[in-house]
C-alpha atoms as a PDB file:
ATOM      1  CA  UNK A   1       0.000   0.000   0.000  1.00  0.00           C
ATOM      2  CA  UNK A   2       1.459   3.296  -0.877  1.00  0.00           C
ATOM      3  CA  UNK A   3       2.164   5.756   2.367  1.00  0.00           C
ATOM      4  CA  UNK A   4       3.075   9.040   0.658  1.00  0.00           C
ATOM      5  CA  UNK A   5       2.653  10.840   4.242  1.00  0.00           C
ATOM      6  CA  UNK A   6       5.456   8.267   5.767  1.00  0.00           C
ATOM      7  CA  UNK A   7       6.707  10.434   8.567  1.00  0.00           C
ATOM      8  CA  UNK A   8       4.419  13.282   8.353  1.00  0.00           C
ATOM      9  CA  UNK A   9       2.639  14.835  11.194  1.00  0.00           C
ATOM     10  CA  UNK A  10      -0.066  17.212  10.742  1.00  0.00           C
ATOM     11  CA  UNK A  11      -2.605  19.002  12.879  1.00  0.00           C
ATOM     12  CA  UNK A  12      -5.868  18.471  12.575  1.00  0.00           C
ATOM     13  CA  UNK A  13      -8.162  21.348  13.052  1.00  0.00           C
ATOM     14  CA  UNK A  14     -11.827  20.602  12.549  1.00  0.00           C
ATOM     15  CA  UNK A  15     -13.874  20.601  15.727  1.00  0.00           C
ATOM     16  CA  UNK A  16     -13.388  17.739  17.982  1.00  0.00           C
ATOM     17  CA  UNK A  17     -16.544  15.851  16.606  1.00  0.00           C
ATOM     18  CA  UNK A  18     -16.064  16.154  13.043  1.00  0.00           C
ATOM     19  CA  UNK A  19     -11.873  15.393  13.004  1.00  0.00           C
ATOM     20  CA  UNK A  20     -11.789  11.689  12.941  1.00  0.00           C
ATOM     21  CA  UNK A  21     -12.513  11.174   9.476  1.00  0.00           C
ATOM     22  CA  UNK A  22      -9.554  13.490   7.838  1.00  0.00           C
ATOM     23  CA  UNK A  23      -7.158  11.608  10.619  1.00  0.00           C
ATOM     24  CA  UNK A  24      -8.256   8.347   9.543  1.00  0.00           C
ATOM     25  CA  UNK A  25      -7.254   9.445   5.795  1.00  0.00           C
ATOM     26  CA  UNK A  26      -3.957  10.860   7.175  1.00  0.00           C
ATOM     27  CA  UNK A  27      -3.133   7.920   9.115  1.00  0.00           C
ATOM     28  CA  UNK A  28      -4.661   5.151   6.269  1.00  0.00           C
ATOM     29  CA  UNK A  29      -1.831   7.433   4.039  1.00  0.00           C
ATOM     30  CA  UNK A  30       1.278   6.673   6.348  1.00  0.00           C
ATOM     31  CA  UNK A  31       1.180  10.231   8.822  1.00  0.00           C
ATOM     32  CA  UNK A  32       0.226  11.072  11.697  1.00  0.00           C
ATOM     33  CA  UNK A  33      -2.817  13.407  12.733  1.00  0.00           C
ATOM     34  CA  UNK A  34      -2.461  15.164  15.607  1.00  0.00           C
ATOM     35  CA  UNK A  35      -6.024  16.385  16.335  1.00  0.00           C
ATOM     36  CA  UNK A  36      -6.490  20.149  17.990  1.00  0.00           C
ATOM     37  CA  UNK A  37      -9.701  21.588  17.608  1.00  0.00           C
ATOM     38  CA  UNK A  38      -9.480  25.476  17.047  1.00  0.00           C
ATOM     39  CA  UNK A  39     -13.491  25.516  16.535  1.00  0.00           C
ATOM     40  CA  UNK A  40     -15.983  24.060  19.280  1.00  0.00           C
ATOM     41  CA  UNK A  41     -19.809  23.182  18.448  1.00  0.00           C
ATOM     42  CA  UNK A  42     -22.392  23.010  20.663  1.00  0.00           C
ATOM     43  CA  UNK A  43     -26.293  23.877  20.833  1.00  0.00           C
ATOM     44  CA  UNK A  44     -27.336  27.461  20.006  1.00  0.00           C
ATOM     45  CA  UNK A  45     -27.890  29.623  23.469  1.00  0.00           C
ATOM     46  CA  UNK A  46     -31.383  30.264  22.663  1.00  0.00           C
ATOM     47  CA  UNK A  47     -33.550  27.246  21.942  1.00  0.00           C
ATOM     48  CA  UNK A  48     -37.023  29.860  21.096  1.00  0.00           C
ATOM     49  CA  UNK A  49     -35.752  30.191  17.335  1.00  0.00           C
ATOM     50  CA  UNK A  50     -35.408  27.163  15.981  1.00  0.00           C
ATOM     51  CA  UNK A  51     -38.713  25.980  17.949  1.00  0.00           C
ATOM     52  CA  UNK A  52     -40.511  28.751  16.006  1.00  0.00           C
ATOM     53  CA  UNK A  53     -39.116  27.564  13.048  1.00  0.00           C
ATOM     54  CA  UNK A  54     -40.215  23.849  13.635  1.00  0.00           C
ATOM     55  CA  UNK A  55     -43.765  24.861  14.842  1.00  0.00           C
ATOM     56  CA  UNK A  56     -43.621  27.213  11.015  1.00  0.00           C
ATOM     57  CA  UNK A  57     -42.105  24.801   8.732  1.00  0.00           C
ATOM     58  CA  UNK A  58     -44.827  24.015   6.541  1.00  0.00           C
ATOM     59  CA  UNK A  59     -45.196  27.638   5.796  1.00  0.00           C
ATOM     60  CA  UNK A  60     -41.417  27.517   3.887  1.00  0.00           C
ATOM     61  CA  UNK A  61     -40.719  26.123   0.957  1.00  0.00           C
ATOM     62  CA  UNK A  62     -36.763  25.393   1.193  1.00  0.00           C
ATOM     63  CA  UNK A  63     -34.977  25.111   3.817  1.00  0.00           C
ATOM     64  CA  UNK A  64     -31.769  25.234   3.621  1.00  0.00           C
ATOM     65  CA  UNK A  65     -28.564  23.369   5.715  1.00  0.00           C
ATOM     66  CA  UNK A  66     -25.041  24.897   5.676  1.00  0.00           C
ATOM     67  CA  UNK A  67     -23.135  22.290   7.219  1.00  0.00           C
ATOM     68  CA  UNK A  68     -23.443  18.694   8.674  1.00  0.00           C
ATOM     69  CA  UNK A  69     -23.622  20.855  12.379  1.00  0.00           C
ATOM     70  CA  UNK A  70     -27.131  22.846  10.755  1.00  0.00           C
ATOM     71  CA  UNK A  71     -28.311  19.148  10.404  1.00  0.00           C
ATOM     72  CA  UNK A  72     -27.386  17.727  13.298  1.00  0.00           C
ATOM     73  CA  UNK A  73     -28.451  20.480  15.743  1.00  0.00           C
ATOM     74  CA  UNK A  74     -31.730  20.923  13.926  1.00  0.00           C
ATOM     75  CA  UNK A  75     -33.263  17.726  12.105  1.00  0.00           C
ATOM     76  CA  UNK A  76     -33.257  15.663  15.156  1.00  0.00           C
ATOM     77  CA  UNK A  77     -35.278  18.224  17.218  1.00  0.00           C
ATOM     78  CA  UNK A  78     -37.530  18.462  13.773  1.00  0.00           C
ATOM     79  CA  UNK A  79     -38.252  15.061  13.711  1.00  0.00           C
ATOM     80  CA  UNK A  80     -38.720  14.555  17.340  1.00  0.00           C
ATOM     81  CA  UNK A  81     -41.653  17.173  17.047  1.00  0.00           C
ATOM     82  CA  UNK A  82     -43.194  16.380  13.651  1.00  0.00           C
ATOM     83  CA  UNK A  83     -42.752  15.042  10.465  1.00  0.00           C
ATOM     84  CA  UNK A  84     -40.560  16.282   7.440  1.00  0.00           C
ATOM     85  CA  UNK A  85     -43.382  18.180   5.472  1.00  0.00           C
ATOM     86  CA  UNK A  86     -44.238  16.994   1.930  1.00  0.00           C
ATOM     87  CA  UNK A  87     -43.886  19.756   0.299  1.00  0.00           C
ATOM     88  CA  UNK A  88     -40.532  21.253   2.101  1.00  0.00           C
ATOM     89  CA  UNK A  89     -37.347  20.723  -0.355  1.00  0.00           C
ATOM     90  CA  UNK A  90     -34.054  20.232   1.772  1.00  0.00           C
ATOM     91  CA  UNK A  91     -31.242  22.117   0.389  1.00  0.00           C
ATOM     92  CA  UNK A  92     -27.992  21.737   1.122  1.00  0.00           C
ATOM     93  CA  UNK A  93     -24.226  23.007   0.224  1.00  0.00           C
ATOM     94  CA  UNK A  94     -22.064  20.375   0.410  1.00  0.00           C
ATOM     95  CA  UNK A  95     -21.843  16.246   0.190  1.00  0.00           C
ATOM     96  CA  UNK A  96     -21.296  15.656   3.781  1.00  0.00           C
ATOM     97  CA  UNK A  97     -24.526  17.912   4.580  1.00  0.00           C
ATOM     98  CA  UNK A  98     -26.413  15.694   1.675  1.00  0.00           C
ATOM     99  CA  UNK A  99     -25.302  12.713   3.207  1.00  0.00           C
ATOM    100  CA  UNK A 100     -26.061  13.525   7.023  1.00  0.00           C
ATOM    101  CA  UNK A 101     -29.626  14.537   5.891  1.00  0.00           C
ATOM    102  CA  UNK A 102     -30.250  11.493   4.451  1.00  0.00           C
ATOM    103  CA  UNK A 103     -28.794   9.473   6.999  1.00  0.00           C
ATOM    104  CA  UNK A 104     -32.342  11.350   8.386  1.00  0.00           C
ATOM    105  CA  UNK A 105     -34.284  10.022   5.579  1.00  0.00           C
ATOM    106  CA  UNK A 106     -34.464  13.420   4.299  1.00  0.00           C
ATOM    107  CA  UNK A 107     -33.776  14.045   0.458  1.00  0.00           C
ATOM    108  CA  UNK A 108     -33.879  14.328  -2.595  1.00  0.00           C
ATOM    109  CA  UNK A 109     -31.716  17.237  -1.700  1.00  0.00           C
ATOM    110  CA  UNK A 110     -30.756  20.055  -3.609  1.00  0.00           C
ATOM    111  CA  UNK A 111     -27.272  20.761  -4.095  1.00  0.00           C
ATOM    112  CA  UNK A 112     -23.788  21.530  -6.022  1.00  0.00           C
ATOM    113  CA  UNK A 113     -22.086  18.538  -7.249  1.00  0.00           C
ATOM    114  CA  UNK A 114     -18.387  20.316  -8.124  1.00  0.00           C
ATOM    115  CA  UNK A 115     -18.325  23.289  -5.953  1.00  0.00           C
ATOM    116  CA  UNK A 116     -19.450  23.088  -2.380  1.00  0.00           C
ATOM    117  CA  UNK A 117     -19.808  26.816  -1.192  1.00  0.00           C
ATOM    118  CA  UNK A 118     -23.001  29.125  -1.542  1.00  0.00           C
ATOM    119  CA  UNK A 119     -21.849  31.227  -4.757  1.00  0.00           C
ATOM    120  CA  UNK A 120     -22.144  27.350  -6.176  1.00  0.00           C
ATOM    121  CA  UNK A 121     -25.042  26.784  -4.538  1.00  0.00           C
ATOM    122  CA  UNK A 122     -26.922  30.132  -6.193  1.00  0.00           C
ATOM    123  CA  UNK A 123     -25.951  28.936  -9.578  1.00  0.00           C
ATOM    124  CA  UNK A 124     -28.613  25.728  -9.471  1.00  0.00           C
ATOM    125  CA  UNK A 125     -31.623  26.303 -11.911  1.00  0.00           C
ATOM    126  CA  UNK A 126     -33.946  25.358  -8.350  1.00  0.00           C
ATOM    127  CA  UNK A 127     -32.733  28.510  -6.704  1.00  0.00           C
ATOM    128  CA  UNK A 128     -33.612  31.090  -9.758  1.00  0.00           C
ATOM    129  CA  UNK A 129     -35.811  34.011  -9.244  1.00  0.00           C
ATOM    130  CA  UNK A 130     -38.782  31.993 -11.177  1.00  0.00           C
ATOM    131  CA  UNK A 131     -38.045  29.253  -8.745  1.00  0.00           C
ATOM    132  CA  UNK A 132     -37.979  31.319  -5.411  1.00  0.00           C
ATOM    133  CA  UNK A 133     -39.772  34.454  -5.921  1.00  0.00           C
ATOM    134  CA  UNK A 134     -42.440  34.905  -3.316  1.00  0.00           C
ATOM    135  CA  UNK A 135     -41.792  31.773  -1.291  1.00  0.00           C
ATOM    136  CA  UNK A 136     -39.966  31.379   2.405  1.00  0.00           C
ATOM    137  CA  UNK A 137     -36.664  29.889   2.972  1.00  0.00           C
ATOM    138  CA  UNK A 138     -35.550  29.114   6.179  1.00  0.00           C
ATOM    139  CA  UNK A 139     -31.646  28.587   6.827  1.00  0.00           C
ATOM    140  CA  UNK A 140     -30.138  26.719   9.282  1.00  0.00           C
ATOM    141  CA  UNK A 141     -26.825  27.589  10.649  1.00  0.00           C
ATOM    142  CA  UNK A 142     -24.674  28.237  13.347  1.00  0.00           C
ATOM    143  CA  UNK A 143     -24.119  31.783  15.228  1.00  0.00           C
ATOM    144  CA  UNK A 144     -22.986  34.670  12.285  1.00  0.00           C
ATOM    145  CA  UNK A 145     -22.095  33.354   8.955  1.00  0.00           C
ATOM    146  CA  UNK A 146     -21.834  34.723   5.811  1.00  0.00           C
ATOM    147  CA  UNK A 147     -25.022  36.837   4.079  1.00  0.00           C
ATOM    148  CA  UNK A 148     -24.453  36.226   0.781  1.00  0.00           C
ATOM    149  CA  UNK A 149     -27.295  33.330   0.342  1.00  0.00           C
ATOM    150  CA  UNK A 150     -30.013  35.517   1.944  1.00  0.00           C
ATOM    151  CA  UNK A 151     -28.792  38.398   0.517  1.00  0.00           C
ATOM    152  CA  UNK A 152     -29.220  37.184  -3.101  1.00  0.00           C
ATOM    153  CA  UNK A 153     -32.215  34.779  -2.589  1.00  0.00           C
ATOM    154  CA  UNK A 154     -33.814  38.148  -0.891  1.00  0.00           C
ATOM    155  CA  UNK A 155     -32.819  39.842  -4.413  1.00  0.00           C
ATOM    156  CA  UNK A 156     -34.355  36.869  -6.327  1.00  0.00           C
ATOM    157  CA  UNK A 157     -38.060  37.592  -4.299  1.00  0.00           C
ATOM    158  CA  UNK A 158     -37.499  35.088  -1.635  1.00  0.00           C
ATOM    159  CA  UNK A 159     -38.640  35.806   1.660  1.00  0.00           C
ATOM    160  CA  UNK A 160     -35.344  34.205   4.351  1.00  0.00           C
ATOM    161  CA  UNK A 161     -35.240  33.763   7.732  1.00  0.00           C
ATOM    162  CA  UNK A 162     -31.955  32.691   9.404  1.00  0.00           C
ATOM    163  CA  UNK A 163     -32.261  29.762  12.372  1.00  0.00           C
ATOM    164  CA  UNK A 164     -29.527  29.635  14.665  1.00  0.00           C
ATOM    165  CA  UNK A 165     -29.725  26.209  15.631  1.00  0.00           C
ATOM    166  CA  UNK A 166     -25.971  26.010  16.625  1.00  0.00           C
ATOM    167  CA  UNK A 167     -22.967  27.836  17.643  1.00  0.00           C
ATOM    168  CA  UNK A 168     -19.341  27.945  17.147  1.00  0.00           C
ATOM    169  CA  UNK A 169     -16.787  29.567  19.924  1.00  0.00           C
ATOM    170  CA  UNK A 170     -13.210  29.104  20.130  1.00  0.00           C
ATOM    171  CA  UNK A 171     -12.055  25.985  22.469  1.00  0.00           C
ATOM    172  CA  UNK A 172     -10.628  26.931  25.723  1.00  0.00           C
ATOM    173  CA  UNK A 173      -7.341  26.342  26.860  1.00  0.00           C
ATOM    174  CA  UNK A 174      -5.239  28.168  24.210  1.00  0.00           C
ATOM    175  CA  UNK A 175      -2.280  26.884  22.158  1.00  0.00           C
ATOM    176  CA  UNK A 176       0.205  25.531  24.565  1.00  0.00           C
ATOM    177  CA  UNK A 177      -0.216  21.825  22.950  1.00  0.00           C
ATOM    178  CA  UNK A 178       0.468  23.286  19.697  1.00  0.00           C
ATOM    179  CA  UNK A 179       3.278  25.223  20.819  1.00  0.00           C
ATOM    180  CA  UNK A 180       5.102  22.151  22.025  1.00  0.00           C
ATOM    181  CA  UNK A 181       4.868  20.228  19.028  1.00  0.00           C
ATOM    182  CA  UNK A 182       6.548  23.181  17.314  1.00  0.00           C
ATOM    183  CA  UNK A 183       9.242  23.081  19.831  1.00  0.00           C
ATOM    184  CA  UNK A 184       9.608  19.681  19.749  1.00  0.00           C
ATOM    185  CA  UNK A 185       9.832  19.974  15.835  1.00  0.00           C
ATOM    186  CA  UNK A 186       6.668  17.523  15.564  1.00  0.00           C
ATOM    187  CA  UNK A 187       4.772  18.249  13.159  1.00  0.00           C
ATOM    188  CA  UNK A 188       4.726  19.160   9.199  1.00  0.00           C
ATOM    189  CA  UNK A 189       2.083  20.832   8.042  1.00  0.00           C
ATOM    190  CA  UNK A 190      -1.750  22.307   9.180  1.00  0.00           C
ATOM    191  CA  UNK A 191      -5.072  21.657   7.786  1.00  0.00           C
ATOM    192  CA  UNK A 192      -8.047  23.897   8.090  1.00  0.00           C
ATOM    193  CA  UNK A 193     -11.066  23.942   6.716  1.00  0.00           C
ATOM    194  CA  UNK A 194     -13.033  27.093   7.660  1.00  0.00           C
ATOM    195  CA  UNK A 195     -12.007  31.103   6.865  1.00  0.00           C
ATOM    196  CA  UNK A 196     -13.402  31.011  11.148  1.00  0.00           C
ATOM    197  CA  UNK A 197     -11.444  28.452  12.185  1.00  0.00           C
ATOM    198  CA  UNK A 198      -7.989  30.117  10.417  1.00  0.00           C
ATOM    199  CA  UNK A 199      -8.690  33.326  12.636  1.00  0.00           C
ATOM    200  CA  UNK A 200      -8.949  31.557  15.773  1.00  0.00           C
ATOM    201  CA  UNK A 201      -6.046  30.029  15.284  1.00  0.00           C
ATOM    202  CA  UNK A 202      -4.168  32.923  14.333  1.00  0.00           C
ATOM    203  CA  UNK A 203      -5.963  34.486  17.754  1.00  0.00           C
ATOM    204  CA  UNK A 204      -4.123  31.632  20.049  1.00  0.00           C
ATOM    205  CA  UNK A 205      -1.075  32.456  18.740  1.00  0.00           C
ATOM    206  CA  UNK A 206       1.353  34.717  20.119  1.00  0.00           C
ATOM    207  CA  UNK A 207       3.885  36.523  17.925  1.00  0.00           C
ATOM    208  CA  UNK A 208       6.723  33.827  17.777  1.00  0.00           C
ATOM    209  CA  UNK A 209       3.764  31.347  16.868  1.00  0.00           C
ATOM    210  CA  UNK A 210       2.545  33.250  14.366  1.00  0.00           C
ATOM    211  CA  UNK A 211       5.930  33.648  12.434  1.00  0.00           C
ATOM    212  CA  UNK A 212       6.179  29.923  13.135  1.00  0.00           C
ATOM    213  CA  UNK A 213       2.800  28.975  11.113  1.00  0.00           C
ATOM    214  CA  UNK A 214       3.757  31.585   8.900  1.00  0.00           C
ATOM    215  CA  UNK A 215       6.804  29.049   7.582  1.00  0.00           C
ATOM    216  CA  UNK A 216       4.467  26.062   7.944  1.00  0.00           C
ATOM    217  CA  UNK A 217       2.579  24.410   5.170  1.00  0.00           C
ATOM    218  CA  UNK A 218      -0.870  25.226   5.428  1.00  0.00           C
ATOM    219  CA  UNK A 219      -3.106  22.813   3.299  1.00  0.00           C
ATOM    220  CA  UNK A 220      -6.989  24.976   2.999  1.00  0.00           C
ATOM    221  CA  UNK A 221      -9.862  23.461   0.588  1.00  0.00           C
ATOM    222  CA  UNK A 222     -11.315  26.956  -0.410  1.00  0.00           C
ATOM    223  CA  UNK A 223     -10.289  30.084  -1.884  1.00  0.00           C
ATOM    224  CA  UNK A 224     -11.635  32.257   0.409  1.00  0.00           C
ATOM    225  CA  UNK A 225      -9.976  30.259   3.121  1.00  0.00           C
ATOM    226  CA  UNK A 226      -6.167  30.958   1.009  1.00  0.00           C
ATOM    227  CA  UNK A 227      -7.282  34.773   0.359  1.00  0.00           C
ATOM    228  CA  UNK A 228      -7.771  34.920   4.361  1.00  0.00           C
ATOM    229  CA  UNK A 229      -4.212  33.104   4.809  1.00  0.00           C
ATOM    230  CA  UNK A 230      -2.503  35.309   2.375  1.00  0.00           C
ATOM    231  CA  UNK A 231      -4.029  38.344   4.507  1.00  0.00           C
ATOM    232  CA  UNK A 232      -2.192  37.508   7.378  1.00  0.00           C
ATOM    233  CA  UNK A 233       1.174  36.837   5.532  1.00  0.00           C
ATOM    234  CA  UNK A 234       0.641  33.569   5.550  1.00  0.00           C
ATOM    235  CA  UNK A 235       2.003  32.616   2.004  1.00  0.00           C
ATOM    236  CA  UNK A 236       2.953  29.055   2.434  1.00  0.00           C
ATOM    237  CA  UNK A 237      -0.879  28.156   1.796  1.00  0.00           C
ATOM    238  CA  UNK A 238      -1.631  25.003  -0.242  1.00  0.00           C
ATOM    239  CA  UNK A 239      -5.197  25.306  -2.299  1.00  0.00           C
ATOM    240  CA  UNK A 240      -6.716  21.593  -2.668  1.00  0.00           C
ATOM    241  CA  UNK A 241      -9.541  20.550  -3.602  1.00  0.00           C
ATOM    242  CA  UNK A 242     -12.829  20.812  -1.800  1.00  0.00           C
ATOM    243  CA  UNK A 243     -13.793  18.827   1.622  1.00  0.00           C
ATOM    244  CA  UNK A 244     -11.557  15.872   3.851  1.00  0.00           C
ATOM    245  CA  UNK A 245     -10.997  14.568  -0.042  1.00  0.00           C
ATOM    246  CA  UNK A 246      -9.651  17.075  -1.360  1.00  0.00           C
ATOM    247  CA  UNK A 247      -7.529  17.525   1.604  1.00  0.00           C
ATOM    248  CA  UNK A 248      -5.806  14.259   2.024  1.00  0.00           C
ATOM    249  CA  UNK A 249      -5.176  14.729  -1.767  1.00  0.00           C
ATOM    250  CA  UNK A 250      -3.180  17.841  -1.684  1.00  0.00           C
ATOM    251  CA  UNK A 251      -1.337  16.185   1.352  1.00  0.00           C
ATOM    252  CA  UNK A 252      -0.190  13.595  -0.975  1.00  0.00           C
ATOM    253  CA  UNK A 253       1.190  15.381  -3.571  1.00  0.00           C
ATOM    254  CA  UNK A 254       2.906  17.346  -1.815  1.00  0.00           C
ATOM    255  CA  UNK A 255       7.152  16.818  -1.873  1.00  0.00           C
ATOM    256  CA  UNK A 256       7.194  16.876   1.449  1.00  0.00           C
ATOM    257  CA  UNK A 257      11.226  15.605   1.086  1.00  0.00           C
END
């Protein structure tokens, strides 16, 4: 079997609950993952919101999941309540939020197939004006998050309401774990996966750190994610392709020696 990460460490940063599946791919490939979560997710503070959407839901006629967290902080409360209305289309903006919807039984689901981001999303013939004009979409998500899939859907003659059924806050505890695998010269490389989780990160770091990560590869599956790296003078960012695949992919091919 080939290991092209033989003797390659890298860190891990997706929240706790969500890392196991990119380690698994480093480790399958011949590395080690050292998992350190610079994202935590837990239940959104206020409960009332996403109970008014439940008790609403057969008024909308999308509703829309950002992430595997929108599903998993939100379906199972819907379905605990009432059943998935007919006519309600599930919408989604990535394969791993298809896939934990239907693990549901939710779906057909709307979504990309190549790109896995909202400006992909808004390019799907279901999402049109004709499509949307005049009817309610209700999106899922965590705490903040980008506006640019209200703001256009809104511009299309949609009618969106935002559902905080989750939140994201930075873990506790700071960087020192990190900071001894860099002294310890222990690890190669960093993967993140979120614009979010890259500034909390660079937040736990003091200034020696940050020069540190600056000289570290930094392997990111979204442009936005490199145009926030590059911001911070972080130039040694690797662009793969989207998701844990696209990930583990750029690790590869990388000459690490």
């Amino acid at each position: 079997m080939s290991q092209p990460l033989q003797g390659v460490t890298v860190v891990v940063t997706r929240p706790l609950a969500q890392a196991a599946g990119l380690a698994a791919m480093i480790e399958a490939a011949g590395g080690e993952a050292v998992v350190f979560p610079v994202l935590e997710i837990g239940p959104a503070e206020d409960p009332a919101p996403l109970a008014a959407a439940i008790d609403a839901l057969d008024d909308y006629a999308f509703a829309v999941f950002v992430s595997p967290n929108a599903v998993a902080y939100s379906v199972p409360e819907i379905l605990a309540r009432r059943a998935w209305p007919a006519g309600l289309r599930p919408v989604a903006v990535g394969g791993a939020t298809v896939a934990a919807l239907a693990q549901h039984g939710i779906g057909p689901t709307i979504a990309p197939s190549l790109r896995f981001d909202s400006e992909a999303l808004l390019e799907l013939p279901e999402l049109q004006a004709a499509a949307v004009a005049s009817k309610r979409v209700a999106v899922f998500r965590g705490n903040g998050g980008r506006e640019l899939l209200a703001d256009t859907l809104r511009e299309r003659g949609a009618r969106v309401d935002f559902i905080a059924c989750y939140q994201r806050t930075t873990p506790a505890g700071g960087s020192a774990s990190l900071k001894d695998l860099w002294d310890s010269g222990c690890f190669d490389a960093v993967a993140l996966s979120s614009s979010e989780g890259l500034r909390n990160l660079w937040e736990m770091l003091d200034a020696e750190d940050r020069e540190r990560l600056a000289e570290t590869p930094l392997f990111v599956p979204h442009a936005r994610i490199a145009e926030a790296a590059h911001a911070l003078g972080l130039t040694n960012t690797i662009l793969t392709d989207p998701a844990d695949a696209g990930i583990i992919a750029g690790l590869c091919a990388h000459p690490w020696r």
